[in-house]
Structures are given as C-alpha cells and as structure tokens.
Protein backbone atom coordinates (compact mmCIF):
# COMPACT_ATOMS: atom_id res chain seq x y z
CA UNK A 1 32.36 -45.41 -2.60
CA UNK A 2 31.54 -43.65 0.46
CA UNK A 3 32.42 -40.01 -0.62
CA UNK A 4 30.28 -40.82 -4.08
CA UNK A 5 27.72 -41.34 -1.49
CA UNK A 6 28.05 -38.31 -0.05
CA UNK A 7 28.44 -36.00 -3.26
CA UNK A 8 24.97 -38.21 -3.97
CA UNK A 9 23.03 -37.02 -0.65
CA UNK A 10 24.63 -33.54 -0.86
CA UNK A 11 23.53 -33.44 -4.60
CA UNK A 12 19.80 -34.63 -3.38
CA UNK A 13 19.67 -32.57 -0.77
CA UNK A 14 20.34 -28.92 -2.39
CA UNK A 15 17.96 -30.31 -4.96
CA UNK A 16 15.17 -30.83 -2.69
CA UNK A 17 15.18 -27.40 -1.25
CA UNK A 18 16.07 -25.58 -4.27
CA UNK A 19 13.04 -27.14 -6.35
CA UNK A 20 10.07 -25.31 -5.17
CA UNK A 21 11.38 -21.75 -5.04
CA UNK A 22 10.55 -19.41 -7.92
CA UNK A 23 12.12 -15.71 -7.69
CA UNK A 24 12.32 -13.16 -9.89
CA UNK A 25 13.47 -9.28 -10.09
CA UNK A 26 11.10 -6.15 -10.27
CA UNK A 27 12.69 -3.27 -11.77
CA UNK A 28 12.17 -0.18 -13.40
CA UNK A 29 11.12 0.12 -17.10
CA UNK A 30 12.79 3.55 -17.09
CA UNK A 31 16.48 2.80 -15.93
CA UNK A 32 16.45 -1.37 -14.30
CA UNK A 33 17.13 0.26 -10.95
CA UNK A 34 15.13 -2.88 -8.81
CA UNK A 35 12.45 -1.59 -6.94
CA UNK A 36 12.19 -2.93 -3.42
CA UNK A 37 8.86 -3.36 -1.86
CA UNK A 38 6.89 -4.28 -4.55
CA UNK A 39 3.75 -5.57 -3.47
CA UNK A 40 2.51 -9.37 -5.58
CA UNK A 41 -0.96 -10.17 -4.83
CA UNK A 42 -2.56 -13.50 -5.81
CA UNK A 43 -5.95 -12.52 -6.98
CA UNK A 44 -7.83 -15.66 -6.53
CA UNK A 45 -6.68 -16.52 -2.91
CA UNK A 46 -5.78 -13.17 -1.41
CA UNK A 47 -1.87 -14.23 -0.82
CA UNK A 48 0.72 -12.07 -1.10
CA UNK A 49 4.62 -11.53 -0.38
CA UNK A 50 6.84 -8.25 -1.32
CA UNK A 51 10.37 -7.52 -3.07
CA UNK A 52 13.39 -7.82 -0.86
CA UNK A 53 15.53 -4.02 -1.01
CA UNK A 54 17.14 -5.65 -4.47
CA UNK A 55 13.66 -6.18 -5.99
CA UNK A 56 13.77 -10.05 -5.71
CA UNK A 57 10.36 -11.48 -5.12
CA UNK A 58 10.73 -15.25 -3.99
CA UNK A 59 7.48 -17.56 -3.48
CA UNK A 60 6.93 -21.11 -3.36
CA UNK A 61 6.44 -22.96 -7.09
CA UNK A 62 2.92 -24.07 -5.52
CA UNK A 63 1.60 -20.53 -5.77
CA UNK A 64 2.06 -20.64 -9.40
CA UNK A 65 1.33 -24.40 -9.92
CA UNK A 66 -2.09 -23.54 -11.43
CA UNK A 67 -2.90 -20.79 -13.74
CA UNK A 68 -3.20 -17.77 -11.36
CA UNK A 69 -3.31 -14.37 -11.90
CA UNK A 70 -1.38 -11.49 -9.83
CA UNK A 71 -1.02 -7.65 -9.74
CA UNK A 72 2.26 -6.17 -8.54
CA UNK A 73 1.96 -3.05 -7.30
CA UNK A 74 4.54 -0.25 -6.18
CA UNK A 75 4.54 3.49 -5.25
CA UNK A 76 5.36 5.91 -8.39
CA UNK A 77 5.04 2.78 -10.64
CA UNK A 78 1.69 1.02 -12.92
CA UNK A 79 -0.05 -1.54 -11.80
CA UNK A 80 1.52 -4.59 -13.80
CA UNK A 81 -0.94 -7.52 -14.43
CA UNK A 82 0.84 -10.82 -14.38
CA UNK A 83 -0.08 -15.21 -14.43
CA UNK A 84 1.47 -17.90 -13.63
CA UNK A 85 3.00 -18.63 -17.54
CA UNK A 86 4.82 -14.88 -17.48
CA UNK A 87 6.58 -15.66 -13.95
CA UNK A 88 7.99 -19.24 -15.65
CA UNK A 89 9.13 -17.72 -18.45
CA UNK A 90 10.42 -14.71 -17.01
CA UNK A 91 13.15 -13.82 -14.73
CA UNK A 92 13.00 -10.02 -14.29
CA UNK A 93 9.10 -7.95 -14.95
CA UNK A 94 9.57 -4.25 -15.44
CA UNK A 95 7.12 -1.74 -13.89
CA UNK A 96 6.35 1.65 -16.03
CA UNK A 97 6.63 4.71 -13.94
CA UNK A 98 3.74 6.86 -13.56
CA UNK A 99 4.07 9.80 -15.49
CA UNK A 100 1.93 12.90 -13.98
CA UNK A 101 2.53 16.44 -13.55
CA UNK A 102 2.33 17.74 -10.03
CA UNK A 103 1.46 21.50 -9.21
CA UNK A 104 4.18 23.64 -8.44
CA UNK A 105 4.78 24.77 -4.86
CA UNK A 106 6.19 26.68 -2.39
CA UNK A 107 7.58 25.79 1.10
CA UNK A 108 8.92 28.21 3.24
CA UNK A 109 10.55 26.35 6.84
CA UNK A 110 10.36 29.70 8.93
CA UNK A 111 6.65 30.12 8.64
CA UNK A 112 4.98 26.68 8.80
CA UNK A 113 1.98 26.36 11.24
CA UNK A 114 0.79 22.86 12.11
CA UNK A 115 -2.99 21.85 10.90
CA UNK A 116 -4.79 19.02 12.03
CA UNK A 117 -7.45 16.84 10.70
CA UNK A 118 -9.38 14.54 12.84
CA UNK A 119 -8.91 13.52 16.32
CA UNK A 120 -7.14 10.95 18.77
CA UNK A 121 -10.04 11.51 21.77
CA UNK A 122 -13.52 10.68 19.86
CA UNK A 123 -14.97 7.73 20.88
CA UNK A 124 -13.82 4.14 19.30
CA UNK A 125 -15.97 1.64 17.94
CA UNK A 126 -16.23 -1.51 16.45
CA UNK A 127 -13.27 -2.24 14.30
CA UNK A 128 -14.01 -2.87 10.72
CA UNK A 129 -12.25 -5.97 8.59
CA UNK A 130 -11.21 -6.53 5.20
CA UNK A 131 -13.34 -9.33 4.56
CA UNK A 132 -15.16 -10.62 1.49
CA UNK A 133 -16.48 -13.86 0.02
CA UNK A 134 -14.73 -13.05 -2.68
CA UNK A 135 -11.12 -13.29 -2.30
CA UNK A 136 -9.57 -11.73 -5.34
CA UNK A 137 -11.94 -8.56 -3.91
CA UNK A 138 -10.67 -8.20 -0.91
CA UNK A 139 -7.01 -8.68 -1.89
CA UNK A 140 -6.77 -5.68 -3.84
CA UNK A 141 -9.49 -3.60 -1.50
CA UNK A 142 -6.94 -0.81 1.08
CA UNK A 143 -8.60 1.03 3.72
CA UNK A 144 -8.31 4.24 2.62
CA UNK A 145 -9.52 7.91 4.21
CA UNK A 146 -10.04 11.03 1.70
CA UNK A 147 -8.47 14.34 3.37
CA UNK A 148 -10.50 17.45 2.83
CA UNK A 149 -8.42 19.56 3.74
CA UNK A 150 -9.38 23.29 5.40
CA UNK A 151 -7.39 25.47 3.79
CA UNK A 152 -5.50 26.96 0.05
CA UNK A 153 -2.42 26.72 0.61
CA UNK A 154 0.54 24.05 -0.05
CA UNK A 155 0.76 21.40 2.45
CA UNK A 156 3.89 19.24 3.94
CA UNK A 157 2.61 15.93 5.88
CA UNK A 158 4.07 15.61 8.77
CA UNK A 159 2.52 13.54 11.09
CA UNK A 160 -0.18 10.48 10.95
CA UNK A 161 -1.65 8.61 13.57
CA UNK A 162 -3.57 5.32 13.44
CA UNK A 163 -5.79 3.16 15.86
CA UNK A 164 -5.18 0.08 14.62
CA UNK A 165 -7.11 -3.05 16.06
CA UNK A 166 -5.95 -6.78 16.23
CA UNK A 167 -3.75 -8.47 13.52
CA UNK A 168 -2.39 -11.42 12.63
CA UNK A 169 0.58 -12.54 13.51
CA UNK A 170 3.32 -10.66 16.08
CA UNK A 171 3.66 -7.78 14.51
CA UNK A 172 2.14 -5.77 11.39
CA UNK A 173 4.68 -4.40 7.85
CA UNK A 174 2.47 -1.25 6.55
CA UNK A 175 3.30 1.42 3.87
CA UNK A 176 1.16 4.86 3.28
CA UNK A 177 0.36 5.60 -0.10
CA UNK A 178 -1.13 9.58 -0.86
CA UNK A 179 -3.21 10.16 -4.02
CA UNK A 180 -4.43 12.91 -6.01
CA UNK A 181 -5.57 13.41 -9.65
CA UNK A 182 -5.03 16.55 -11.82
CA UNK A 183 -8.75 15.63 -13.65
CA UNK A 184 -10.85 15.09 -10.24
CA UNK A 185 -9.59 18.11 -8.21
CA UNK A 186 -12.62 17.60 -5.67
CA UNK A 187 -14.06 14.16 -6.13
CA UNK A 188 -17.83 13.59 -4.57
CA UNK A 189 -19.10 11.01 -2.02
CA UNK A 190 -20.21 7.82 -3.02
CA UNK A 191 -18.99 8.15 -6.60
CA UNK A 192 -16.26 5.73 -7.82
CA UNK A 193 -13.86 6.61 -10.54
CA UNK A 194 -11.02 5.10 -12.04
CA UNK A 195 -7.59 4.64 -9.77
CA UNK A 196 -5.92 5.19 -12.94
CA UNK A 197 -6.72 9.07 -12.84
CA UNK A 198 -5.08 9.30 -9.37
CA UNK A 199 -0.89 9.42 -8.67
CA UNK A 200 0.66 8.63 -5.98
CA UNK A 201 2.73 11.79 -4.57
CA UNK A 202 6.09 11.54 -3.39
CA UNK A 203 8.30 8.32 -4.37
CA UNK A 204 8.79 7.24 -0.15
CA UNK A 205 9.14 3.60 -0.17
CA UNK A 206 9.17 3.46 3.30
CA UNK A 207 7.77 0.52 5.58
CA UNK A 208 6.80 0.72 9.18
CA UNK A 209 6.36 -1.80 11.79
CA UNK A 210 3.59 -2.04 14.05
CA UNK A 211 3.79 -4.48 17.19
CA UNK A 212 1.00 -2.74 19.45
CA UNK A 213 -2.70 -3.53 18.53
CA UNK A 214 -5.86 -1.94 20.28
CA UNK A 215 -4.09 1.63 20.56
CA UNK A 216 -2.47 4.44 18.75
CA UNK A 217 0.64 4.32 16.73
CA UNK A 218 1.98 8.14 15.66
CA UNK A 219 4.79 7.99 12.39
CA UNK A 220 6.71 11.27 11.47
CA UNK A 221 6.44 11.53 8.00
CA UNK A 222 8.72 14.34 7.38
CA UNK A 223 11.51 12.70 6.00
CA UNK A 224 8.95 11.46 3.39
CA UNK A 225 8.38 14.82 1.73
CA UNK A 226 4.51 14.00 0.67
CA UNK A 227 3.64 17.45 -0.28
CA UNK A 228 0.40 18.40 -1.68
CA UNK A 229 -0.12 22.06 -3.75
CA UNK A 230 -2.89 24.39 -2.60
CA UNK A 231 -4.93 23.44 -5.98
CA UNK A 232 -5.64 19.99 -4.34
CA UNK A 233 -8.65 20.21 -2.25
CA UNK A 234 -7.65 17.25 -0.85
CA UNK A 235 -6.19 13.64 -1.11
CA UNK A 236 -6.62 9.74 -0.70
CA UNK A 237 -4.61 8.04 2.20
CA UNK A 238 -4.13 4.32 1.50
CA UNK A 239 -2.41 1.81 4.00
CA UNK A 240 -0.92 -1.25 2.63
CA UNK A 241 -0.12 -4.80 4.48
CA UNK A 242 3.49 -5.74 3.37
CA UNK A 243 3.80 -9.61 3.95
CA UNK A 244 6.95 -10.70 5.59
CA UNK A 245 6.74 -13.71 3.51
CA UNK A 246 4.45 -15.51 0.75
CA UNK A 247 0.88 -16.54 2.51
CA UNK A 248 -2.31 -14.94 3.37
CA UNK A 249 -2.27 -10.70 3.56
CA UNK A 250 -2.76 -9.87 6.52
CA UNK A 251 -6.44 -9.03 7.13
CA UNK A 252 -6.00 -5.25 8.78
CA UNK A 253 -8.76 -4.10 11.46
CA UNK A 254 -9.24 -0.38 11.32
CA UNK A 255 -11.68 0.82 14.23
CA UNK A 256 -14.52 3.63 13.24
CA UNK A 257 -14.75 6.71 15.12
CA UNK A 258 -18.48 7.84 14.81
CA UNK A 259 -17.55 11.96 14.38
CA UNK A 260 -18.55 14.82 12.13
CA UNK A 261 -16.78 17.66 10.45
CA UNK A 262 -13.42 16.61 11.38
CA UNK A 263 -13.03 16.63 7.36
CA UNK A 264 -11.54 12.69 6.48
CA UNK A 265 -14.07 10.64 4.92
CA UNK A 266 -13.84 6.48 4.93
CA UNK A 267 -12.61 5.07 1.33
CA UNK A 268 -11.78 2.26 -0.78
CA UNK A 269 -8.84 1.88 -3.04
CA UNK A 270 -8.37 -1.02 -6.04
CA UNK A 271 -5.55 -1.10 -7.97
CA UNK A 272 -5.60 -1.26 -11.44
CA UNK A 273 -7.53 1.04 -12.64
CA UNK A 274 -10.62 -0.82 -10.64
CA UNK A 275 -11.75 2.16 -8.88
CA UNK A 276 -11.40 4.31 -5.52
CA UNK A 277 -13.80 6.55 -4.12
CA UNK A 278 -15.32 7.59 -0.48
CA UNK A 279 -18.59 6.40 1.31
CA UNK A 280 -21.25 8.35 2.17
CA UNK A 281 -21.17 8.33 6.10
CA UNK A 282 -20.06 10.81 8.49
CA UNK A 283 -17.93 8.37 10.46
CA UNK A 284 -14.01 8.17 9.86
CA UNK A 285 -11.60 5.38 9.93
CA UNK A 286 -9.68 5.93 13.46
CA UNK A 287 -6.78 8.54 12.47
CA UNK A 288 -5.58 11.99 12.81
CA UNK A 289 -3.07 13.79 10.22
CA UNK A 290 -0.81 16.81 11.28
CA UNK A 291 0.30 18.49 8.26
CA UNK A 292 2.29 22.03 8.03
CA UNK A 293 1.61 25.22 6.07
C-alpha cells in the first residue's frame, strides 16, 4: 500500500511540473538543421525568451493561454509570424532562409589598414530607453546606427565598441545584426522603408555577454566575417536583447553622444517587413566601429 503511495506522489509530482511547459524546435526550412538563438517575441506584452544551441524554445503554457501573437526572428532567416493555436498544434516551426545576392569581393590580409567611425572620447549624455505605451511597439523596435562609411572599397568588421547604460538584471545576452539592401544602396534620413528589402550579412550567430553598465564594452568581430563590398555605401547595425529565459526583454539603455561628421546616424529597426530607417539628428548612439580595408 505504501509503495502504491509512492508511485501515486511520484506520478503527481512529475505531473505538476511537467504541465505548464510548452517547447518546441526552430529549424531550417532548407535542410531541419535547428537554429539556435532564435529570438520569440510576444507582441502584445513585450516578453520574450530564445532557442537553446538545439533550437528548442521552452516557455511557460501561461504565455500562450490566451490568443497571442509572436514573431521569431533569427539571423540569415524570415521573420516567421506565429499565435498561440500554431505553437499547440505544432511541435517543430521552420524558418525560410533569406535568399539575397551579395556583391562579390576581394580581401587581401597583407594590405588591410584599419578605419574608424565614430569615437570613444565625445561627450556622453543622457541615455535613451526603449520605451513605449505600446508594448507590441517597443518589442520589436532595436536600437540601431546606419554606417556611412568613408570610403569604396570592401570592408571586413573588425571591431565594435558600445557605451551601454544600466540594465536589468546582472548581466546583459546581446547579438549584432548588419544590414544592407541591393535596391536602397544609399538610403536617406528620416525616410522609412521596408526591413524586408534589407539582409542580414554574414550568418554569425554569436551572443555576447555584458556584465559592466555605465562604460565601454569593445567585441572583436573578426571571427564573424561581416564583410561589406565597396558598392555598399553603408550599412544598418542592430543590437538585439537575448533573454536568458521567458519574461520581459530586457529594456536596453543606449547613451547619445551629441557629435557631427563622425558618419553613424541613430536608427530604428522592426522586423517583419515593418520598417527601418535613420533619424534626422546629428547625434549618434554611443559607439565606435573599427573596420579593415
């Protein structure tokens, strides 16, 4: 009687904390290799959590208790609009790759000279927040800078540094994201247009960690291979939050440096097609990018 019991309990118990969990697999349309990192943002309330390195998403069955709608989003991938309905019924969502056609280059090691765009020593103001009375806006709003860059030649990032201000939490999960678009070669401030006309180049799922706030955080990008041809005037740098778990993004505070003719204009990005585009200031977001050519 007493081991019947305790089948009973032990039956009860894995019960209780399996009921309440909902995962699911991300993978690619174009071979079901899973895609780690995937980013799955609840529209309404700005939550959020990302794929695990096999592309398992896991979130509590409260987030999907009501008809909500998400966007998972991924590096090299389309944006995939999904509710609460498809994530019941389905157990694995598969993400399209983007298909674009990226200028040829050439990179030669032996005569690469360093190039720099905006500074680490102007002055630092008041940081700005990703903050909205609408939610679902904000959720899918990145700080973003547009790099004009000085030159015609093909370009290897190398180097990025970032002044980032407080956070929440212990410590901050980012990504970088690079954009260009083979129709908008040169786009012009204050204009939006249509995310879906920009690609992201280079396929670097890479996250970094940032435990430091108030100061400057430097990340060597080589290993990433973001290269961008000479026929690009110049490119979209997007930062996205990567939640350690399901809850609230966090809400990232960018200082402004108030300089001119350091060429990197302040920008939004949306996903899905929504729109991206620079302001018309003459500020920047607080950053400096080395690249090589």
């Amino acid at each position: 009687m007493l081991k019947r019991i305790i089948i009973l309990l032990h039956f009860i118990f894995i019960s209780f904390f399996s009921f309440g969990q909902v995962s699911f697999k991300i993978v690619s349309q174009e071979d079901s290799i899973p895609i780690p990192n995937v980013l799955l943002i609840q529209k309404s309330e700005g939550k959020g959590v990302a794929s695990d390195s096999k592309g398992i998403i896991e979130l509590p069955e409260t987030a999907i208790s009501s008809n909500s709608d998400f966007i998972l989003s991924a590096i090299g991938f389309e944006d995939l609009d999904i509710n609460s309905k498809d994530i019941y019924e389905g157990k694995v969502f598969y993400l399209n790759p983007r298909v674009f056609e990226l200028d040829s280059y050439t990179i030669s090691s032996d005569k690469l000279v360093p190039v720099y765009l905006g500074d680490t020593i102007s002055s630092i103001e008041k940081p700005i927040s990703l903050r909205s009375s609408n939610p679902e806006k904000v959720s899918n709003l990145r700080f973003a800078s547009y790099l004009n860059f000085k030159d015609n030649k093909d370009r290897i990032i190398s180097n990025v540094w970032v002044y980032f201000g407080e956070f929440a939490g212990s410590e901050l999960r980012i990504r970088f994201r690079w954009f260009v678009s083979n129709e908008i070669r040169k786009p012009k401030d204050g204009k939006i247009y249509s995310s879906d006309d920009f690609f992201d180049v280079g396929e670097s799922n890479a996250v970094y960690k940032i435990d430091k706030i108030n100061a400057w955080s430097r990340f060597d990008l080589l290993q990433d291979e973001i290269v961008i041809p000479k026929g690009y005037k110049g490119c979209y740098f997007v930062i996205d939050a990567i939640p350690n778990e399901y809850g609230k993004i966090t809400s990232i505070k960018i200082p402004f440096q108030n300089t001119k003719g350091n060429r990197i204009s302040p920008a939004f990005y949306f996903g899905s097609g929504k729109g991206i585009g620079t302001y018309e200031t003459y500020g920047c977001f607080a950053m400096m990018v080395e690249y090589l050519r």
